[in-house]
N, C-alpha and C. Protein backbone atom coordinates (compact mmCIF):
# COMPACT_ATOMS: atom_id res chain seq x y z
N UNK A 1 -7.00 8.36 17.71
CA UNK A 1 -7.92 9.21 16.97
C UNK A 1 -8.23 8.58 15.62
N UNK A 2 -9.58 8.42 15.06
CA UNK A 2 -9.94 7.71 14.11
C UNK A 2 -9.78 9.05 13.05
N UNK A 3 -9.27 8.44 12.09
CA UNK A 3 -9.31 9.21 10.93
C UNK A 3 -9.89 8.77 9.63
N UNK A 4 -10.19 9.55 8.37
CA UNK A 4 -11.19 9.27 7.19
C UNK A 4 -10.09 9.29 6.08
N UNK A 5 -9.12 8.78 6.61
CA UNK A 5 -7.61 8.93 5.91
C UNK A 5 -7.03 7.44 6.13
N UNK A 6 -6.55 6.75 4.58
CA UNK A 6 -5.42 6.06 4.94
C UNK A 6 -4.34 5.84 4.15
N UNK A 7 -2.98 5.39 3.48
CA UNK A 7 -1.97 5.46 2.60
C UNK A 7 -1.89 3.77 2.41
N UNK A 8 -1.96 3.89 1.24
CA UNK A 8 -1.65 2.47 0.39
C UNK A 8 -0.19 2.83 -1.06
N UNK A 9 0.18 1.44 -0.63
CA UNK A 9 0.97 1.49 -2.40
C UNK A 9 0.85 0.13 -2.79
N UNK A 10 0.78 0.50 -3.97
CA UNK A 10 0.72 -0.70 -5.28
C UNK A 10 2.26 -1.03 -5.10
N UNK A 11 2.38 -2.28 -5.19
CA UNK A 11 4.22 -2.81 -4.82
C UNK A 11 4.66 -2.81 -6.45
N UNK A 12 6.00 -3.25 -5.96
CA UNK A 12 6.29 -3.70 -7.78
C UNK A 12 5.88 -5.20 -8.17
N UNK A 13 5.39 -5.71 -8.04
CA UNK A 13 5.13 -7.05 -8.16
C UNK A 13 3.64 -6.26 -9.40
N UNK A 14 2.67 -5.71 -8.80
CA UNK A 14 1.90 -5.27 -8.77
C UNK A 14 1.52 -4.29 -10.27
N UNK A 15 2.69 -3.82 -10.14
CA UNK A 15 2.91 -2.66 -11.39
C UNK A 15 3.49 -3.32 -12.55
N UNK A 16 4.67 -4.06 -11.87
CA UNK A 16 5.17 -4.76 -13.37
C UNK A 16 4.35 -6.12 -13.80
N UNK A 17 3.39 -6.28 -13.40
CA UNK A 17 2.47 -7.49 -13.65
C UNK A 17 0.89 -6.69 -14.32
N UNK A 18 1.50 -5.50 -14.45
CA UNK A 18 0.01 -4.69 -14.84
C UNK A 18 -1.46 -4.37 -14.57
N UNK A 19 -1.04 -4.43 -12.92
CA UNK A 19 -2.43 -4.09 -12.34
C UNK A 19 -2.77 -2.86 -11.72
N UNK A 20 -2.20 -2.02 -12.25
CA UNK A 20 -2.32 -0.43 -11.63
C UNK A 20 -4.20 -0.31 -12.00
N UNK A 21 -4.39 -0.54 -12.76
CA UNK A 21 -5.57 0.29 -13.34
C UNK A 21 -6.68 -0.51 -12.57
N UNK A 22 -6.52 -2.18 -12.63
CA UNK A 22 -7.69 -3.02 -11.86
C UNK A 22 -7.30 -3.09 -10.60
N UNK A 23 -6.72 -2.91 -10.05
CA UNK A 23 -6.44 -2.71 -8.18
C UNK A 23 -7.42 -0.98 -8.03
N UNK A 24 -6.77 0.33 -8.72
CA UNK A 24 -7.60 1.29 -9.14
C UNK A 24 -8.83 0.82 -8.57
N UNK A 25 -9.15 0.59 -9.88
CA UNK A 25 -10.57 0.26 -9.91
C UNK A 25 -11.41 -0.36 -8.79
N UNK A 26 -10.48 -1.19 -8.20
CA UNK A 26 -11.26 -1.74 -6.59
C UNK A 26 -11.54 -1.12 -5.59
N UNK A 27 -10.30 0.21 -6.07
CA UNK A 27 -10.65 0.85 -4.85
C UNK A 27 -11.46 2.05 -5.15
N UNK A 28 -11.68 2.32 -6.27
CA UNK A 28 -12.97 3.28 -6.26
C UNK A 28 -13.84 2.85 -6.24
N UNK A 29 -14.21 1.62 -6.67
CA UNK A 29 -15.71 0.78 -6.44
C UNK A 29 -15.88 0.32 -5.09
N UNK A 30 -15.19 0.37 -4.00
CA UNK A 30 -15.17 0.15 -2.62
C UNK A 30 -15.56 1.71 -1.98
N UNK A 31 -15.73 2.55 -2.96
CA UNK A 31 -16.25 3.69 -2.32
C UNK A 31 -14.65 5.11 -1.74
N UNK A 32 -13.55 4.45 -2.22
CA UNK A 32 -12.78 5.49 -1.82
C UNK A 32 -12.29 6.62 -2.63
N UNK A 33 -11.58 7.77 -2.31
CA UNK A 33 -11.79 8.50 -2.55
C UNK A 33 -9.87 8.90 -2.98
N UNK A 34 -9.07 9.19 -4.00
CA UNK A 34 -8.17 8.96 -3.78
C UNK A 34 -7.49 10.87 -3.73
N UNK A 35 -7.24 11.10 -2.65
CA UNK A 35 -6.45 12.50 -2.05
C UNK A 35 -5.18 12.82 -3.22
N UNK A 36 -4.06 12.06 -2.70
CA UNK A 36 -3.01 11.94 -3.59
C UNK A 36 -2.13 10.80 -4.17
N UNK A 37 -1.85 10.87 -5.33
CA UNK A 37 -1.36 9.88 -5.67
C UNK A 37 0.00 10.14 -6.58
N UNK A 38 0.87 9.04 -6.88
CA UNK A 38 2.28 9.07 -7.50
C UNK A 38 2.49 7.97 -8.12
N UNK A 39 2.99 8.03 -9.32
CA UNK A 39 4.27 7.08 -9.47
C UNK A 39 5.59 6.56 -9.86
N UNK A 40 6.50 6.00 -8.58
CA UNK A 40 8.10 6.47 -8.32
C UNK A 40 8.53 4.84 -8.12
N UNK A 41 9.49 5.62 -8.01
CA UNK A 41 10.44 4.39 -7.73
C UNK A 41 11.60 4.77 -6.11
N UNK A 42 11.50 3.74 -5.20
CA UNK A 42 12.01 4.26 -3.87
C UNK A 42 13.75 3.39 -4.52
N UNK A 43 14.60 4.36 -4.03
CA UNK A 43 15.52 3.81 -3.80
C UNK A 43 15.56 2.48 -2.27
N UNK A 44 16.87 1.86 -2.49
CA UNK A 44 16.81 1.07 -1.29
C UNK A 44 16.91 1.56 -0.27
N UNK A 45 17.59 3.19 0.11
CA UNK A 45 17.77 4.13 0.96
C UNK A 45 16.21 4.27 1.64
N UNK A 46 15.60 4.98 0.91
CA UNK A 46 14.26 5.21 1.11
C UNK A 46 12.92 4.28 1.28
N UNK A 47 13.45 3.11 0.91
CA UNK A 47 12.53 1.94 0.94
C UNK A 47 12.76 1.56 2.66
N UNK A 48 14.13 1.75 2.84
CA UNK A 48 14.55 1.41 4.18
C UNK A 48 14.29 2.21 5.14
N UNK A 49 13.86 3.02 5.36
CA UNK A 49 13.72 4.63 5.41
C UNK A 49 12.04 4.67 6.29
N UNK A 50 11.38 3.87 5.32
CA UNK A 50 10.03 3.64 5.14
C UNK A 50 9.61 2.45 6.10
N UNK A 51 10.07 1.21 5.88
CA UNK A 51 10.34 0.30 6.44
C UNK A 51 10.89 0.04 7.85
N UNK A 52 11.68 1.19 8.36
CA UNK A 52 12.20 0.86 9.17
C UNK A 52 11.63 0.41 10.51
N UNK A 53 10.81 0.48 10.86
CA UNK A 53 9.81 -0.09 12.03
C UNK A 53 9.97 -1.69 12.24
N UNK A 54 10.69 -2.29 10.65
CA UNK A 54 10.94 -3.26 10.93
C UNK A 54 12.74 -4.10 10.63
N UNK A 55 13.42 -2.99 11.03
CA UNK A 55 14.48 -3.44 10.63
C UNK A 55 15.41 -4.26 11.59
N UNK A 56 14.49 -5.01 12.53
CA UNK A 56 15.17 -5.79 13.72
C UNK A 56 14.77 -7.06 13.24
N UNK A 57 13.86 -7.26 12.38
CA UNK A 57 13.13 -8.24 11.54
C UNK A 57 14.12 -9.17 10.78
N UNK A 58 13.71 -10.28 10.18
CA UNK A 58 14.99 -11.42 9.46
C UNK A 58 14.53 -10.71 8.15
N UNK A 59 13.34 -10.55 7.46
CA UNK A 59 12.81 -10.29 6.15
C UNK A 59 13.03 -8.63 5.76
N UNK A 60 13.48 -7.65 7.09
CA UNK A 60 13.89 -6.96 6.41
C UNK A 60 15.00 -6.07 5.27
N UNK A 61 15.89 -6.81 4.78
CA UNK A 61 17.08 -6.71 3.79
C UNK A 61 16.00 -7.01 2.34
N UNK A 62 15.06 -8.26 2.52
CA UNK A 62 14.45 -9.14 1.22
C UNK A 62 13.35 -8.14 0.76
N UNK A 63 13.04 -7.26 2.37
CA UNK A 63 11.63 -6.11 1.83
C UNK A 63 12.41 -4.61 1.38
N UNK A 64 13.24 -4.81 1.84
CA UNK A 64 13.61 -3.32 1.24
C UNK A 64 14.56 -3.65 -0.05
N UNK A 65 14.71 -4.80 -0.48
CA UNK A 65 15.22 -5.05 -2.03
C UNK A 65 14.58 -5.14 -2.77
N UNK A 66 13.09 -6.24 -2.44
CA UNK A 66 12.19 -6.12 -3.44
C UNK A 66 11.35 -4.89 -3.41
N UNK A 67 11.00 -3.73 -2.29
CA UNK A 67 10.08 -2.74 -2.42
C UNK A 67 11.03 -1.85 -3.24
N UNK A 68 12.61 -1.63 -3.64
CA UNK A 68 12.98 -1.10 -4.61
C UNK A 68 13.54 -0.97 -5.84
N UNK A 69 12.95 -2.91 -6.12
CA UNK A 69 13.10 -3.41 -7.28
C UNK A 69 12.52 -3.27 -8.83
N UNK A 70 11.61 -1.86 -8.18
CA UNK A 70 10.32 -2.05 -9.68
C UNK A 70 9.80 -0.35 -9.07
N UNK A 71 8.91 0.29 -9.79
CA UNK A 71 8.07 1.29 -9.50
C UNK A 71 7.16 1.49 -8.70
N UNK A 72 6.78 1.99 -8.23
CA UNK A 72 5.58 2.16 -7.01
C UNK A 72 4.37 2.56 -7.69
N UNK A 73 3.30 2.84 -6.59
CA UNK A 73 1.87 4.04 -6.83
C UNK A 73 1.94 3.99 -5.66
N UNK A 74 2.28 5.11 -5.20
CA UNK A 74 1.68 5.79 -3.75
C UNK A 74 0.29 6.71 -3.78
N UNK A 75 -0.35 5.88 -2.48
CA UNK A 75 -1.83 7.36 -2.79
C UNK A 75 -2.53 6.96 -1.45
N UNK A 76 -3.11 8.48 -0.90
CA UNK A 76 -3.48 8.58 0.44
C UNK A 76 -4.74 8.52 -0.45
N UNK A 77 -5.60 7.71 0.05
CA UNK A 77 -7.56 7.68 0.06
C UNK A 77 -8.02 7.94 1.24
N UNK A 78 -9.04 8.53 0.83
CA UNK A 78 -10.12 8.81 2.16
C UNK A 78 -11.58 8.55 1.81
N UNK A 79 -11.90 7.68 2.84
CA UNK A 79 -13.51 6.91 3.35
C UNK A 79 -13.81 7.18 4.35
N UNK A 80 -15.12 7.29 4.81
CA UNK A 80 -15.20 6.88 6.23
C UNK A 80 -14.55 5.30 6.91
N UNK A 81 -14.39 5.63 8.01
CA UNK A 81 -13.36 3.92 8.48
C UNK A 81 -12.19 3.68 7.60
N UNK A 82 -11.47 4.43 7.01
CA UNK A 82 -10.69 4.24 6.14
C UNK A 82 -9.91 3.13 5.93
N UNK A 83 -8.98 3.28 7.13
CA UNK A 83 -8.23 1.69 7.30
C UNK A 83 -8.62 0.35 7.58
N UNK A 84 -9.75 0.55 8.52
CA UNK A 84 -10.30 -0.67 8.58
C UNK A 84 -10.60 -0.78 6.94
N UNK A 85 -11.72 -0.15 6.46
CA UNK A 85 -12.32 -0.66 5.27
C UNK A 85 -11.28 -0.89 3.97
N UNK A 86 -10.20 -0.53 4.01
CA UNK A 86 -9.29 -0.69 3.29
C UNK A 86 -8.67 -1.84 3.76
N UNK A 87 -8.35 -2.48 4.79
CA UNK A 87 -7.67 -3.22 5.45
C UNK A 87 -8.60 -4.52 4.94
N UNK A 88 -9.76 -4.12 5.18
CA UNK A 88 -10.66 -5.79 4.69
C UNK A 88 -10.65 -5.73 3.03
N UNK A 89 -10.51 -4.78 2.24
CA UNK A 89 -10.45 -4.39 0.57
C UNK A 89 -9.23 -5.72 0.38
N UNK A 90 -8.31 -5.31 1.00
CA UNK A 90 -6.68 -5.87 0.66
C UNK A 90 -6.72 -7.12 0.90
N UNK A 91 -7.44 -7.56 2.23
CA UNK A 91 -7.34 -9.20 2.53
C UNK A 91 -5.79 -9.42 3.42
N UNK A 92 -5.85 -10.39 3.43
CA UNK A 92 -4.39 -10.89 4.50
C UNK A 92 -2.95 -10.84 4.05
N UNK A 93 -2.71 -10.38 4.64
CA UNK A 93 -1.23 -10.30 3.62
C UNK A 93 -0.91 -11.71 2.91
N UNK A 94 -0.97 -12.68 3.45
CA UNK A 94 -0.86 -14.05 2.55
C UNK A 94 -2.01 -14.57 1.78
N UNK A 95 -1.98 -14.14 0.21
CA UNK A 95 -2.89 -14.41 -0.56
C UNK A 95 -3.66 -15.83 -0.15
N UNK A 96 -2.76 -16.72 0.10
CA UNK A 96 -3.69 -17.69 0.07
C UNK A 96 -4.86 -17.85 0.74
N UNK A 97 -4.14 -17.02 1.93
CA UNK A 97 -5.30 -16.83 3.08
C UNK A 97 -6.27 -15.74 2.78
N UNK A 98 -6.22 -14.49 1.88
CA UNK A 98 -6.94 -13.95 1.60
C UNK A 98 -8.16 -14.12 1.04
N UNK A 99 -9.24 -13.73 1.70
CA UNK A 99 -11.14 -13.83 1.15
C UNK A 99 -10.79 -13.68 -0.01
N UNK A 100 -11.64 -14.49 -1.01
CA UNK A 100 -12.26 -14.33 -2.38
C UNK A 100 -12.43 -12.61 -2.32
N UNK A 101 -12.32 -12.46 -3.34
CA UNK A 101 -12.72 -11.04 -4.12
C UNK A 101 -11.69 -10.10 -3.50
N UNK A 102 -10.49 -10.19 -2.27
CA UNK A 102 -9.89 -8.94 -1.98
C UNK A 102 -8.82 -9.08 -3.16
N UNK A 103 -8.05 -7.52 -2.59
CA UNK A 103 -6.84 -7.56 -3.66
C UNK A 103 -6.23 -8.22 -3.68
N UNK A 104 -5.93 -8.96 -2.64
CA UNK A 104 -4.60 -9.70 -2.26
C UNK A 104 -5.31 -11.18 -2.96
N UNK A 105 -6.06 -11.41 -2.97
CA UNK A 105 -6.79 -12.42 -3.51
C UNK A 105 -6.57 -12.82 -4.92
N UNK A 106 -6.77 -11.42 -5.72
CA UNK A 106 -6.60 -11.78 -7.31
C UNK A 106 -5.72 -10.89 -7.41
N UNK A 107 -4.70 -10.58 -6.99
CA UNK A 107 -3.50 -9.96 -7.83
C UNK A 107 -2.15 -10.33 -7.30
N UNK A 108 -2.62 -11.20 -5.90
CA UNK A 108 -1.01 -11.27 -5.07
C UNK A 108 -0.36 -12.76 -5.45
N UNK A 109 0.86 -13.02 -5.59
CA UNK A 109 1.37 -14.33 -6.00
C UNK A 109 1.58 -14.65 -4.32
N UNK A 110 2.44 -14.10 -3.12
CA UNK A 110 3.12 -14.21 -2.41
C UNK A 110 2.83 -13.49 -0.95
N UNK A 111 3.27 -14.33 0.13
CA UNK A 111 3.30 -13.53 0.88
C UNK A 111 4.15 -12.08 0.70
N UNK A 112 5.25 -12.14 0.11
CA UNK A 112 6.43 -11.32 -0.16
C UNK A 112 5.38 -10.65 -1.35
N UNK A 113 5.27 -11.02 -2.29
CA UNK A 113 4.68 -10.39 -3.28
C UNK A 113 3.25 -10.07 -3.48
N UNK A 114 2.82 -9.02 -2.46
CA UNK A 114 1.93 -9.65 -2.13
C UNK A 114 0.81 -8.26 -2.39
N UNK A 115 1.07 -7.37 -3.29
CA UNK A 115 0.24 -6.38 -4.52
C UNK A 115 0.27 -5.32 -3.93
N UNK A 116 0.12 -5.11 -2.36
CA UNK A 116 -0.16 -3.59 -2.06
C UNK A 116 -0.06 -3.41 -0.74
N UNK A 117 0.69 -2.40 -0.17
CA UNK A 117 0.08 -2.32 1.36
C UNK A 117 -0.83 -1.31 1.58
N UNK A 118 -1.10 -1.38 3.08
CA UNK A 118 -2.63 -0.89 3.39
C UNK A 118 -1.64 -0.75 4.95
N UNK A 119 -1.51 0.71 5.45
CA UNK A 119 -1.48 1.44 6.66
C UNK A 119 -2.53 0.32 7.65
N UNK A 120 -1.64 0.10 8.85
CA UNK A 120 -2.27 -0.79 9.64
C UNK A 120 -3.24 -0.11 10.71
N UNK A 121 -3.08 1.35 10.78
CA UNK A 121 -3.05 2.24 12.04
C UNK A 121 -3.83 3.45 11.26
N UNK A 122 -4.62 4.35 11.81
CA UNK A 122 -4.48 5.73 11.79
C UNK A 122 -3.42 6.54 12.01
N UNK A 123 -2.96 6.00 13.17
CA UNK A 123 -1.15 6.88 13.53
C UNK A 123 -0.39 6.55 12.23
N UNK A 124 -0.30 4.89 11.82
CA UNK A 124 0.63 4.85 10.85
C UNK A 124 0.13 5.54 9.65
N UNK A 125 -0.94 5.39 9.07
CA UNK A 125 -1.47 6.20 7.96
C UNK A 125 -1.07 7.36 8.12
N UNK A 126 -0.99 8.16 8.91
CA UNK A 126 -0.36 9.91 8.98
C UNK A 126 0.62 9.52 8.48
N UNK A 127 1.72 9.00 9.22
CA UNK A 127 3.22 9.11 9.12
C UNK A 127 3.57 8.53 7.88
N UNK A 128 2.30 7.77 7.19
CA UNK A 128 3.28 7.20 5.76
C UNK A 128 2.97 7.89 4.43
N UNK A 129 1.83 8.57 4.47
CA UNK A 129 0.94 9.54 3.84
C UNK A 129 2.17 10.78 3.78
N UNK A 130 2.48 11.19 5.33
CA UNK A 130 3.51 12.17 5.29
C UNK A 130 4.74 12.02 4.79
N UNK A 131 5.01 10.70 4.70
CA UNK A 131 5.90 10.03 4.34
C UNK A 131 6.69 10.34 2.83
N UNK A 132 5.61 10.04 1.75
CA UNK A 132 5.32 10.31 0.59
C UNK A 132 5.01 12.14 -0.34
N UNK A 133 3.71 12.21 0.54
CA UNK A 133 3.12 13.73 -0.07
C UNK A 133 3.36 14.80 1.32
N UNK A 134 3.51 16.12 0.46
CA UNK A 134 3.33 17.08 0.71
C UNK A 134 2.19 17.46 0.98
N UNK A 135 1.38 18.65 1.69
CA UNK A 135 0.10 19.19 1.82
C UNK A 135 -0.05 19.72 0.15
N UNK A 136 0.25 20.17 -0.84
CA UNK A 136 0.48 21.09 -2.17
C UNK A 136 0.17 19.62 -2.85
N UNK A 137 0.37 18.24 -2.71
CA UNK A 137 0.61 17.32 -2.73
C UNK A 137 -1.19 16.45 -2.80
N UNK A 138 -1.88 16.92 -2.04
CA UNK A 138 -3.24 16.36 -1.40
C UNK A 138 -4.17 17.16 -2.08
N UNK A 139 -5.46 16.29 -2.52
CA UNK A 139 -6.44 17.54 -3.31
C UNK A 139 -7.95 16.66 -2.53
């Protein structure tokens, strides 16, 4: 089921390098719309918690240390095509490989560090959205 919904966070790489406001900004000038938003800090409990889809993985100990090494921004946006169009906003997870002009482009050092994720799925966008916010939570 396609949804007009998807969940992104600003990593810590991201926040403590001071790009909350110009990542922002990309994504309201890309036309989205931001539902709810936060900003926390996940313990490693909860980073793992979050993560876990990939905890059969070699990189997952290195992602759930660095995703609770620094502060977050969590925030569900809604567009039409949401994820896709967010998904091409962000670029490839490996900056280098990322198109000119995405986020991952001008804000990411790293594959690991790599500014923000972007829900791969509609299914996953529910569950990580739910993940985070409450309905009291969403405006």
């Amino acid at each position: 089921m396609t949804t007009n919904r998807t969940f992104t966070m600003l990593k810590p790489d991201a926040v403590q390098n001071g790009h909350i406001g110009a990542i922002l900004a990309q994504i309201n000038k890309a036309g989205f719309k931001i539902i709810a938003m936060k900003y926390t800090r996940l313990s490693a409990e909860t980073a793992g918690e979050f993560y876990a889809v990939h905890k059969e993985r070699p990189f997952y100990k290195d992602l759930v240390s660095f995703m609770s090494s620094g502060p977050i921004v969590a925030a569900i946006l809604e567009k039409d095509n949401a994820v896709d169009d967010f998904r091409k906003l962000i670029g490839a997870t490996d900056p280098s490989k990322a198109e000119a002009g995405t986020i991952r482009n001008l804000f990411a050092k790293s594959i690991d560090a790599n500014a923000v994720h972007g829900s791969d799925s509609d299914e996953n966008a529910g569950i990580e959205g739910n993940f985070f916010f409450s309905g009291l939570e969403r405006f």
